[in-house]
N, C-alpha and C. Protein backbone atom coordinates (compact mmCIF):
# COMPACT_ATOMS: atom_id res chain seq x y z
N UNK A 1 -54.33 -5.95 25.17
CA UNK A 1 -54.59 -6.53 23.87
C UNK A 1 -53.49 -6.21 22.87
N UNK A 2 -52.92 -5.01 23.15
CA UNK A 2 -51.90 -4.68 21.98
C UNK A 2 -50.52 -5.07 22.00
N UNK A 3 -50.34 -5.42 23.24
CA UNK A 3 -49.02 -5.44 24.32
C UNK A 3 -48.94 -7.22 23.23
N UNK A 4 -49.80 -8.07 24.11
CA UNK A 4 -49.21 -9.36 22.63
C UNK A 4 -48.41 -9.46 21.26
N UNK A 5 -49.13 -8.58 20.14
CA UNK A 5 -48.84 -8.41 19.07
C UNK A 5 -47.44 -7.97 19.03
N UNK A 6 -46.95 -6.40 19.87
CA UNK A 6 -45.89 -6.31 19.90
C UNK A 6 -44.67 -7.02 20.43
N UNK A 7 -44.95 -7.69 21.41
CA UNK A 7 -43.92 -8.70 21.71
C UNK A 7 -43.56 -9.95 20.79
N UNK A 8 -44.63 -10.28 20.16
CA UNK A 8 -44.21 -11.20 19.29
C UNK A 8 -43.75 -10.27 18.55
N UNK A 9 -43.81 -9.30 17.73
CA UNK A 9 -42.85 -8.36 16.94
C UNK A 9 -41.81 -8.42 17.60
N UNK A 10 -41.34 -8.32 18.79
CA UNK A 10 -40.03 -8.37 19.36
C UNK A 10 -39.34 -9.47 19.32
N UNK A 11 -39.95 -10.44 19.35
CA UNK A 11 -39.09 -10.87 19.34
C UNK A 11 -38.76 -11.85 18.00
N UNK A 12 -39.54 -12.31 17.35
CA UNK A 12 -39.09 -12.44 16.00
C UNK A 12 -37.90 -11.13 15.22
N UNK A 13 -37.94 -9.91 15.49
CA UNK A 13 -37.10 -9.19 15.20
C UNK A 13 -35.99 -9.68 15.74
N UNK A 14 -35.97 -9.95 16.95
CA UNK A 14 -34.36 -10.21 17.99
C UNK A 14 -34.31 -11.76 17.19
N UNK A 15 -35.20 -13.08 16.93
CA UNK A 15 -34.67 -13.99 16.43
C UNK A 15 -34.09 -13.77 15.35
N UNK A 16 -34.57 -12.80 14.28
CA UNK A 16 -33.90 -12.49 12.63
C UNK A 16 -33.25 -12.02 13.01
N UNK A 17 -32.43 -11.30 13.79
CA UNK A 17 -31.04 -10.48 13.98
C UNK A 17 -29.96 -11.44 14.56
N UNK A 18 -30.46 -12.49 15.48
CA UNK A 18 -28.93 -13.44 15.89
C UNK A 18 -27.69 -13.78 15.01
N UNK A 19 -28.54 -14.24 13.27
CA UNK A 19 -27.09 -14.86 12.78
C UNK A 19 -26.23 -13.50 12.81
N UNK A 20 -26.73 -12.11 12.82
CA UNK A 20 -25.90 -10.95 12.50
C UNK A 20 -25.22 -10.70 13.97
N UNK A 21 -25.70 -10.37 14.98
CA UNK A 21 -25.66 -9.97 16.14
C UNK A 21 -24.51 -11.09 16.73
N UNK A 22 -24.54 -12.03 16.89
CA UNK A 22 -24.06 -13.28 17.42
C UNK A 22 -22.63 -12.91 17.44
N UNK A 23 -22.20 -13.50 15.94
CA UNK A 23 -21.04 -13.06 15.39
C UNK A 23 -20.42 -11.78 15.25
N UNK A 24 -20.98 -10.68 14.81
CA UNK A 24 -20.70 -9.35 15.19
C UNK A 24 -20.12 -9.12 16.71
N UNK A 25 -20.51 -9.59 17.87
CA UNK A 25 -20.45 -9.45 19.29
C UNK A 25 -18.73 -10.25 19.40
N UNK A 26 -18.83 -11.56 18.72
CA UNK A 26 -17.67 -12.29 18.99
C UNK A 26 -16.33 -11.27 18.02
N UNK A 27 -16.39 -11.20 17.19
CA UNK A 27 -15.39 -10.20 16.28
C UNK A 27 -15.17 -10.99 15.09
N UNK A 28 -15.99 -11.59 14.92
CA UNK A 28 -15.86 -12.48 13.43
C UNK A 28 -16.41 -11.33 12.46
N UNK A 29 -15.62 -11.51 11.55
CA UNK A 29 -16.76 -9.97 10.23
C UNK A 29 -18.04 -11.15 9.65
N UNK A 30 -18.82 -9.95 9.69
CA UNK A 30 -19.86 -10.59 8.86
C UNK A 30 -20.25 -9.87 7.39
N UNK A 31 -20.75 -10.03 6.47
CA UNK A 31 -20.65 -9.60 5.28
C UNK A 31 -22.28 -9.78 4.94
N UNK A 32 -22.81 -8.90 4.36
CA UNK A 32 -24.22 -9.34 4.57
C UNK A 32 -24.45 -8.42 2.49
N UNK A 33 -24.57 -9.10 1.49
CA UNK A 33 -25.02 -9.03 0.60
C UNK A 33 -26.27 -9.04 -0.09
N UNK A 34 -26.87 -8.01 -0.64
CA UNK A 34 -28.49 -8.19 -1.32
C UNK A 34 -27.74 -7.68 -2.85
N UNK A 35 -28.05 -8.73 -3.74
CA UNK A 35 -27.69 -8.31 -5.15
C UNK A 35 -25.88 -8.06 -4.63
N UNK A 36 -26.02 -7.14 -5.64
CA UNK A 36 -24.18 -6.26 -6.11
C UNK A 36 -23.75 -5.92 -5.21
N UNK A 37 -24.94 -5.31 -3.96
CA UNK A 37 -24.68 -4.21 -2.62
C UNK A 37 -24.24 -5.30 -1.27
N UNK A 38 -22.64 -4.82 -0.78
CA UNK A 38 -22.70 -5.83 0.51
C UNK A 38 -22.19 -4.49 1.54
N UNK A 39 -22.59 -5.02 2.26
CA UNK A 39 -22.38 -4.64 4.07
C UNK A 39 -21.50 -5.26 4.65
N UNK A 40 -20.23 -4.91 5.04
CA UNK A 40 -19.15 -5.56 5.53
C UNK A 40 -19.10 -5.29 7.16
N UNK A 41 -19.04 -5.67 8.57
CA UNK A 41 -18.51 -5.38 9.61
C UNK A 41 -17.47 -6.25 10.04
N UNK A 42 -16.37 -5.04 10.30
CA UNK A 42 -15.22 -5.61 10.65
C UNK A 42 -15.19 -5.16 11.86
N UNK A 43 -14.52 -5.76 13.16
CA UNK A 43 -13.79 -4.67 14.56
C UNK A 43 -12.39 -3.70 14.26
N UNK A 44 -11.67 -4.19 12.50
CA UNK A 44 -11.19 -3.05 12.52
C UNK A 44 -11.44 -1.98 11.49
N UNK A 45 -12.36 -2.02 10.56
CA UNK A 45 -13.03 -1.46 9.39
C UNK A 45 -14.32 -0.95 9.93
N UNK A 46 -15.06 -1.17 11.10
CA UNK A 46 -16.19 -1.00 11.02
C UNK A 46 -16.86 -1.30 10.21
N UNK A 47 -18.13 -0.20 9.40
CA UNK A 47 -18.81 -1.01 8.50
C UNK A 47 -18.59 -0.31 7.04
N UNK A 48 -18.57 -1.52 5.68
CA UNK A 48 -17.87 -0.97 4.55
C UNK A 48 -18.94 -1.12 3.61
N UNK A 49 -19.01 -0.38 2.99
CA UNK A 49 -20.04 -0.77 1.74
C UNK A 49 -19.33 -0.79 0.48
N UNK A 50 -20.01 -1.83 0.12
CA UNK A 50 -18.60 -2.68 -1.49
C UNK A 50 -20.23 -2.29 -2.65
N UNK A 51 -19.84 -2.39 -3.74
CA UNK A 51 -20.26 -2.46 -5.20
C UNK A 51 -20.02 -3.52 -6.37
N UNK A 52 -19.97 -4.84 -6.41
CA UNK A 52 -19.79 -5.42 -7.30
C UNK A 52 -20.44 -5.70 -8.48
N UNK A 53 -19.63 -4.74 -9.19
CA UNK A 53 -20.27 -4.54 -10.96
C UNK A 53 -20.66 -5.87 -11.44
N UNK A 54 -19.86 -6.83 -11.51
CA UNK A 54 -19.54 -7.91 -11.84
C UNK A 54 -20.95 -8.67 -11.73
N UNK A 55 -21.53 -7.98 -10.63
CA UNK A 55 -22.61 -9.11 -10.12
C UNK A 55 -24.02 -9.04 -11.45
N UNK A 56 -23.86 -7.66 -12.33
CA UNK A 56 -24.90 -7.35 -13.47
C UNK A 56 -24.41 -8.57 -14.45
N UNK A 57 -23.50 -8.77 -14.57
CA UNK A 57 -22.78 -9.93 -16.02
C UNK A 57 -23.02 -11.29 -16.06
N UNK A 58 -22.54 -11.64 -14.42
CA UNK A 58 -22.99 -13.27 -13.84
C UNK A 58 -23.74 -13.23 -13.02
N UNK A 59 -24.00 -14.31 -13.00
CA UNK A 59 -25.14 -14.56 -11.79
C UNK A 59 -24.73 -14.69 -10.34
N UNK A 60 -25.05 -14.10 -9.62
CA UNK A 60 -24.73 -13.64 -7.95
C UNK A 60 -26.67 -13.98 -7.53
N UNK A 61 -26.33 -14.78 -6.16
CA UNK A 61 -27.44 -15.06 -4.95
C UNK A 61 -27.99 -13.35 -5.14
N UNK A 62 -28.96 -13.70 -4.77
CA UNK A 62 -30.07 -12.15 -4.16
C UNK A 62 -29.73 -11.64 -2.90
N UNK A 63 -29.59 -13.25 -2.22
CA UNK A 63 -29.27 -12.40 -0.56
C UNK A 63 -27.85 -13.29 -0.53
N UNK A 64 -27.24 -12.73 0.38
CA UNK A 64 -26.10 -14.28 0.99
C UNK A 64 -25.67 -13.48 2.35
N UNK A 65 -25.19 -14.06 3.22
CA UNK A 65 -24.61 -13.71 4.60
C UNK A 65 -23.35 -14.59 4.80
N UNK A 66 -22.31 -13.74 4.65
CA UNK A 66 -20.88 -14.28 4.83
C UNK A 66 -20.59 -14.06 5.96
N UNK A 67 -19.88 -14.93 6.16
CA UNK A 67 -18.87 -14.91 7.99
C UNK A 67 -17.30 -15.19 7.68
N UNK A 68 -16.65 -14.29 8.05
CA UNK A 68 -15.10 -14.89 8.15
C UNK A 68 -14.53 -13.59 6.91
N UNK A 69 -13.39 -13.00 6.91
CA UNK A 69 -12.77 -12.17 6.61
C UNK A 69 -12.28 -12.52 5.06
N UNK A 70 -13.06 -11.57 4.04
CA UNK A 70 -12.54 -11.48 2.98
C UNK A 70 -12.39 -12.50 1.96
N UNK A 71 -12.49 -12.95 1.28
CA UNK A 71 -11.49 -13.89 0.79
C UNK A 71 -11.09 -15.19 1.17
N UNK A 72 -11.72 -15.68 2.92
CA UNK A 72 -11.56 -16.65 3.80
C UNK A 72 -12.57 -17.08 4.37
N UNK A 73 -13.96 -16.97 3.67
CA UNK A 73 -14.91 -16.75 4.46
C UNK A 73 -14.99 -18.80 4.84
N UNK A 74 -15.66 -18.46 6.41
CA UNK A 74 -15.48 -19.65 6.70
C UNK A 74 -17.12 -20.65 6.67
N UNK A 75 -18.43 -19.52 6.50
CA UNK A 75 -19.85 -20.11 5.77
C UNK A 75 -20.42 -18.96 5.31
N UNK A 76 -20.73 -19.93 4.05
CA UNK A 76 -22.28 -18.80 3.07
C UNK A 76 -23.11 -19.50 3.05
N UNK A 77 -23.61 -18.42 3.16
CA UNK A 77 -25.42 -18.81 3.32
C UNK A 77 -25.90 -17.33 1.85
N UNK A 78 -26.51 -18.81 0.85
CA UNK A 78 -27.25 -17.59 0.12
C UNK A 78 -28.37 -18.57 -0.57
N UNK A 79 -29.35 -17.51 -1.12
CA UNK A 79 -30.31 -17.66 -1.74
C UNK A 79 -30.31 -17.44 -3.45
């Protein structure tokens, strides 16, 4: 009876992790932002944590998930 519940926990967890996982695996950086706070993984930075003040003044997405290095990103996805 319990064994159900958790597998569907499994795997909805493993579906919400692909857009991260996917790309992470290939060596594309992914950039993963909530508010001001982002999460950077690079293959040669590993993982970076940024602060953008900026984001209190203007308006910045709540969430967004960047792909592609820096400055070049090649899709955003935000809310």
């Amino acid at each position: 009876m319990i064994v159900k519940p958790i597998l569907i926990g499994v795997a909805l967890a493993a579906l919400a992790s692909l857009p991260l996982a996917v790309p992470m695996a290939a060596g594309v950086p992914v950039a993963l932002a909530v508010g001001p706070v982002a999460i950077t993984y690079d293959r040669d930075n590993a993982l970076d944590l940024d602060f953008d003040i900026g984001c209190f003044s203007t308006e910045c997405p709540v969430v967004e998930l960047r792909y592609g290095a820096s400055g070049q990103e090649t899709l955003k996805i935000g809310l």
